[in-house]
N, C-alpha and C. Protein backbone atom coordinates (compact mmCIF):
# COMPACT_ATOMS: atom_id res chain seq x y z
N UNK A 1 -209.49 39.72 70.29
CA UNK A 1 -208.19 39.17 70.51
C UNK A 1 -207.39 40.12 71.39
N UNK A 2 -207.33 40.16 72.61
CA UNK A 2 -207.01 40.96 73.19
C UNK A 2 -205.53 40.40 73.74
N UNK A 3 -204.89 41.48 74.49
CA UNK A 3 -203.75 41.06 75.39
C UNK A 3 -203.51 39.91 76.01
N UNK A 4 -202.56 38.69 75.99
CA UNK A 4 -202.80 37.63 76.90
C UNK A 4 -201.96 38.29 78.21
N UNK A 5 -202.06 37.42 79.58
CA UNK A 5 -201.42 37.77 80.92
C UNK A 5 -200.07 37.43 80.32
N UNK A 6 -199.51 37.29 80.06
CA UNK A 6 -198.12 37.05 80.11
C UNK A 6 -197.02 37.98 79.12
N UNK A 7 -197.72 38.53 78.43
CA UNK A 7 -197.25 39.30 77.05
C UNK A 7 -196.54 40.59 78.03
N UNK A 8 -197.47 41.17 78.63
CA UNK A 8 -196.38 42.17 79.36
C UNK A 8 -195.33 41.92 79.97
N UNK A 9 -195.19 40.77 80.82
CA UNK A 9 -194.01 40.41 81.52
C UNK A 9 -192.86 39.74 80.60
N UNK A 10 -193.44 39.39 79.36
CA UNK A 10 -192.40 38.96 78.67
C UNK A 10 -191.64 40.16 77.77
N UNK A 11 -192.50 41.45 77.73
CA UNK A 11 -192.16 42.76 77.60
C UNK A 11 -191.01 43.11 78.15
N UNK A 12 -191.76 42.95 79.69
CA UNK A 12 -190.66 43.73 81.08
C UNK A 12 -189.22 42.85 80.61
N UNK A 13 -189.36 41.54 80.78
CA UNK A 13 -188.43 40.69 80.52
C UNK A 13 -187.47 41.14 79.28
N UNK A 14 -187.78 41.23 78.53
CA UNK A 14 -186.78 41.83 77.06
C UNK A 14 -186.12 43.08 77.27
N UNK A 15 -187.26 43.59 77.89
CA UNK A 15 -186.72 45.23 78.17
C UNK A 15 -185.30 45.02 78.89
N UNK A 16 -185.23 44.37 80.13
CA UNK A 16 -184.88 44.04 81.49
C UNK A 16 -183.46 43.53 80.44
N UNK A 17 -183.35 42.27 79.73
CA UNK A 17 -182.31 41.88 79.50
C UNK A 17 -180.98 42.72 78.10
N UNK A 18 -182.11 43.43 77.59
CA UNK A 18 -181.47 44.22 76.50
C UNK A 18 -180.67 45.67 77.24
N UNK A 19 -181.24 46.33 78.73
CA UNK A 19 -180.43 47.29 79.37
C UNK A 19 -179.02 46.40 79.97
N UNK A 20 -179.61 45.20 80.28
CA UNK A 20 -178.40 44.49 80.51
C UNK A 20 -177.01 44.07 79.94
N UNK A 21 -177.70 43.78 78.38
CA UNK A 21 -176.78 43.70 77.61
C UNK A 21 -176.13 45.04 77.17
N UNK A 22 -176.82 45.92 77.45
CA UNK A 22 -175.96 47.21 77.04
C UNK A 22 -174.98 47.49 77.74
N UNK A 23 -175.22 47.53 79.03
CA UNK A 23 -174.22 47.54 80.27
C UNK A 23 -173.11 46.52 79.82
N UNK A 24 -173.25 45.65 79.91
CA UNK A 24 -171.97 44.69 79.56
C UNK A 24 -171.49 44.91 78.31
N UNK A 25 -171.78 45.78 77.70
CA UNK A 25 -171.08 45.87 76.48
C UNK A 25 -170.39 47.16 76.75
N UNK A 26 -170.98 48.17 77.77
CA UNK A 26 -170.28 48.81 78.22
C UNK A 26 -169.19 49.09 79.55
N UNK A 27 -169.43 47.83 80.01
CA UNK A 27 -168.46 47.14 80.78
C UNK A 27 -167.11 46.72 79.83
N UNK A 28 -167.35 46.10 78.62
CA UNK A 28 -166.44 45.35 77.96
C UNK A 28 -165.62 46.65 77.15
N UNK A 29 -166.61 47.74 76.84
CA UNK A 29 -165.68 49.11 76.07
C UNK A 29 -164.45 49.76 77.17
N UNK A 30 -165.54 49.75 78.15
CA UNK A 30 -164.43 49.86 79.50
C UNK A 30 -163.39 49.76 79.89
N UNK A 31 -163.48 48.42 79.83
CA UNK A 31 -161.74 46.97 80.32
C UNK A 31 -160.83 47.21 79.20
N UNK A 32 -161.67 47.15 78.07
CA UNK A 32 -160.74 47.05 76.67
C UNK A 32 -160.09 48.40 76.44
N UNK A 33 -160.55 48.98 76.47
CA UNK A 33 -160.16 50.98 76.35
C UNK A 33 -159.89 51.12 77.53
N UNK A 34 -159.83 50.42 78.53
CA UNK A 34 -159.32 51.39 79.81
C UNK A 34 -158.28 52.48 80.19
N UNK A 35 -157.25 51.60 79.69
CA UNK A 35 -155.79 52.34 79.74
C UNK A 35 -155.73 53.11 78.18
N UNK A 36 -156.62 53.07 77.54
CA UNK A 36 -156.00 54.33 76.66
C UNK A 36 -157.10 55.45 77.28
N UNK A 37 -157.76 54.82 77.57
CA UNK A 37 -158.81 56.33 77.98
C UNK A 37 -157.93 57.09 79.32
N UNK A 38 -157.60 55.88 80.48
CA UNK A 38 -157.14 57.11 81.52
C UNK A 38 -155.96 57.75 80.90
N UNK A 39 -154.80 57.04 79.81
CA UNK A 39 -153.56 57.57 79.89
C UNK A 39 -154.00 58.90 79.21
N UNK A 40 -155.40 59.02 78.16
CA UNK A 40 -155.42 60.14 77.73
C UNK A 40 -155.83 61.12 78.78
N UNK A 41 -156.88 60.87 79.89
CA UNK A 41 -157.21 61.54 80.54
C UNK A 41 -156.08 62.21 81.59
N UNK A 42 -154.89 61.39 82.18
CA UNK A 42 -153.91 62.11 82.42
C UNK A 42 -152.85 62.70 81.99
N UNK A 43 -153.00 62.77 80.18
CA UNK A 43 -152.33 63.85 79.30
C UNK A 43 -152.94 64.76 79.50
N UNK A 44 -154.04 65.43 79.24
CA UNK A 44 -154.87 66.20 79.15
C UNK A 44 -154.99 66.84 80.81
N UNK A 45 -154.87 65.74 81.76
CA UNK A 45 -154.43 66.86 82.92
C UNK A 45 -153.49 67.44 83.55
N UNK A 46 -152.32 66.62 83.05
CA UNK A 46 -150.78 67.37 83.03
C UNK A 46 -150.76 68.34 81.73
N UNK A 47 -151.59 68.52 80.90
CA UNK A 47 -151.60 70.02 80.00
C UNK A 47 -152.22 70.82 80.61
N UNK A 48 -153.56 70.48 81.59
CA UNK A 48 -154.06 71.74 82.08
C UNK A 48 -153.36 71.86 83.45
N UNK A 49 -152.43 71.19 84.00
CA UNK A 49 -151.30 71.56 84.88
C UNK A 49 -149.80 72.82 84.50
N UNK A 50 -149.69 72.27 83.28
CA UNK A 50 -148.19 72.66 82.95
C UNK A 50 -148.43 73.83 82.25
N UNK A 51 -149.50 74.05 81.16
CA UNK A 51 -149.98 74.69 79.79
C UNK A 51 -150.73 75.38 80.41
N UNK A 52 -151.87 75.37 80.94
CA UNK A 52 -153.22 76.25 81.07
C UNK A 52 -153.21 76.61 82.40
N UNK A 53 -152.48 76.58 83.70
CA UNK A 53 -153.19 77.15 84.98
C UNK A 53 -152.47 78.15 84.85
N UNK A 54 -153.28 79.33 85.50
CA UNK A 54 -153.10 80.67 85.76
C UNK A 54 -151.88 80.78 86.62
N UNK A 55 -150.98 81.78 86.19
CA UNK A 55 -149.60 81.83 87.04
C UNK A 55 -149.38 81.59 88.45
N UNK A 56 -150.67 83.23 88.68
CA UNK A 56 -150.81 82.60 90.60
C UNK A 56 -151.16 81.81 91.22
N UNK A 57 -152.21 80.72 90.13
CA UNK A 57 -152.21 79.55 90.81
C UNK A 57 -151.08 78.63 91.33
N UNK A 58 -150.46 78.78 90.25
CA UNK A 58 -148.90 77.99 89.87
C UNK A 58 -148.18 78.24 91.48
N UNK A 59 -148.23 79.74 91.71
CA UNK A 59 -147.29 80.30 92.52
C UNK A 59 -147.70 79.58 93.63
N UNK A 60 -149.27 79.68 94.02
CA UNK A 60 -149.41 79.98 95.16
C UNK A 60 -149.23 78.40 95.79
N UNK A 61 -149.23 77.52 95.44
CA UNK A 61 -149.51 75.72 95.04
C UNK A 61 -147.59 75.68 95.11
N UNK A 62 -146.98 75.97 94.26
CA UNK A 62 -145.70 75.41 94.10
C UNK A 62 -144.19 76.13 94.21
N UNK A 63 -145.10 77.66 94.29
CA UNK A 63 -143.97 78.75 94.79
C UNK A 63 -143.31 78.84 96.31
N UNK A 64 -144.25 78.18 97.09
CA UNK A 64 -143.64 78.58 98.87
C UNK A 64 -142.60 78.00 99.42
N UNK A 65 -141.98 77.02 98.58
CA UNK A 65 -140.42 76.71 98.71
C UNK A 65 -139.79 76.52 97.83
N UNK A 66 -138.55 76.37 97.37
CA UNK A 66 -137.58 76.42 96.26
C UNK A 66 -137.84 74.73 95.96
N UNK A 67 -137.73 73.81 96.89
CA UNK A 67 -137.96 72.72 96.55
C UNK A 67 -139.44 72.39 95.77
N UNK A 68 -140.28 72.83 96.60
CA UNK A 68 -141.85 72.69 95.41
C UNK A 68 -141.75 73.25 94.04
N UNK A 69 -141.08 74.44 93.79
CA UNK A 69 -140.73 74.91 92.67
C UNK A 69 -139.92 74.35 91.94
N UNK A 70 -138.77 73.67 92.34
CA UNK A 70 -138.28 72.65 91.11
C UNK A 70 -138.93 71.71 91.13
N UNK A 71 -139.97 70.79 92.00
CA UNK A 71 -140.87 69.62 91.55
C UNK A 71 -141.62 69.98 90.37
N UNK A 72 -142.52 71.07 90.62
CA UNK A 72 -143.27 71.71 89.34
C UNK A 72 -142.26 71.77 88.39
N UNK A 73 -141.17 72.17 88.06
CA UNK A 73 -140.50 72.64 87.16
C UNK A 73 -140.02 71.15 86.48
N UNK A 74 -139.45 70.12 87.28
CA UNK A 74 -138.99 68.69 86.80
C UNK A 74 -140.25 68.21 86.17
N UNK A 75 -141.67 68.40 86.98
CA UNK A 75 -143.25 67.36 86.78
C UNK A 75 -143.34 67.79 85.20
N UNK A 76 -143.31 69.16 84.91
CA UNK A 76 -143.95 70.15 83.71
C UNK A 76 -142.93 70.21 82.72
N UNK A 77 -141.36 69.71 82.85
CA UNK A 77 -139.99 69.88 81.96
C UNK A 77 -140.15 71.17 81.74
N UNK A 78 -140.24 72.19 82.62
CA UNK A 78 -140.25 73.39 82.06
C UNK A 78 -139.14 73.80 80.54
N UNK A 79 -138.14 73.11 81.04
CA UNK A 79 -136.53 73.16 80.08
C UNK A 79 -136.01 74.35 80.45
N UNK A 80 -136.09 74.80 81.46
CA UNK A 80 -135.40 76.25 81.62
C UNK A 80 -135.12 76.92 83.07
N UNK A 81 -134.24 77.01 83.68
CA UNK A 81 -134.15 77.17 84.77
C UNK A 81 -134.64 78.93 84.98
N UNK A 82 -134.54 79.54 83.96
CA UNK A 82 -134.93 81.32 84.46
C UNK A 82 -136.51 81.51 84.56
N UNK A 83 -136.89 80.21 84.64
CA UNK A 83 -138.66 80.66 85.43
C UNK A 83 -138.63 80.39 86.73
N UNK A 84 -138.95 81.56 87.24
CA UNK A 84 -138.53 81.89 89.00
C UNK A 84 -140.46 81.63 89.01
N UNK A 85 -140.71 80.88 90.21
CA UNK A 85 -142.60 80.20 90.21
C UNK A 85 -141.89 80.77 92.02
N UNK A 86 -141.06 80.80 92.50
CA UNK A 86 -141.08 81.17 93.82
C UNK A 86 -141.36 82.56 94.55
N UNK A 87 -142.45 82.45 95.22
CA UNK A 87 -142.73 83.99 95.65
C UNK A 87 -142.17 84.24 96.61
N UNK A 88 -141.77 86.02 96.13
CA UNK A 88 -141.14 86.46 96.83
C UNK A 88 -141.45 86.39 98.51
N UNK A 89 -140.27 86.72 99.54
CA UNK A 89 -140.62 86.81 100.83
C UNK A 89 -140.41 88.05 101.08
């Protein structure tokens, strides 16, 4: 009783439609979570903006005019006007 011709392709076939269905189910986690996933993903990068970059990065990015330095300072609510991010000339 061996293998009939068709048993493999009806293999390939199952295989074929079950990656499919995974995809669309991960299509559907996607659409449905979309907006909470990016809004978290752009919390998490305005913390490693405001919270975690290294000072001179800060400086060197938002210090070279007084105006870039209060954008950073409004973007991040610093709450405090005595953080000078402007390098010296």
């Amino acid at each position: 009783m061996g293998m009939k011709w068709y048993q493999p392709i009806f293999i390939v076939a199952l295989v074929v439609m079950t990656g499919c269905a995974a995809i669309q189910t991960g299509k559907d986690v996607l659409k449905n979570k979309g907006a909470e996933i990016s809004q978290e993903g752009l919390s998490n990068a305005e913390f490693v903006l405001c919270k975690l970059a290294p000072v001179g990065s800060v400086i060197a990015r938002y210090g070279q005019t007084s105006e870039r330095a209060q954008e950073y300072k409004t973007f991040c609510d610093t709450g405090s006007n005595d953080v000078n991010i402007v390098a010296p000339e």
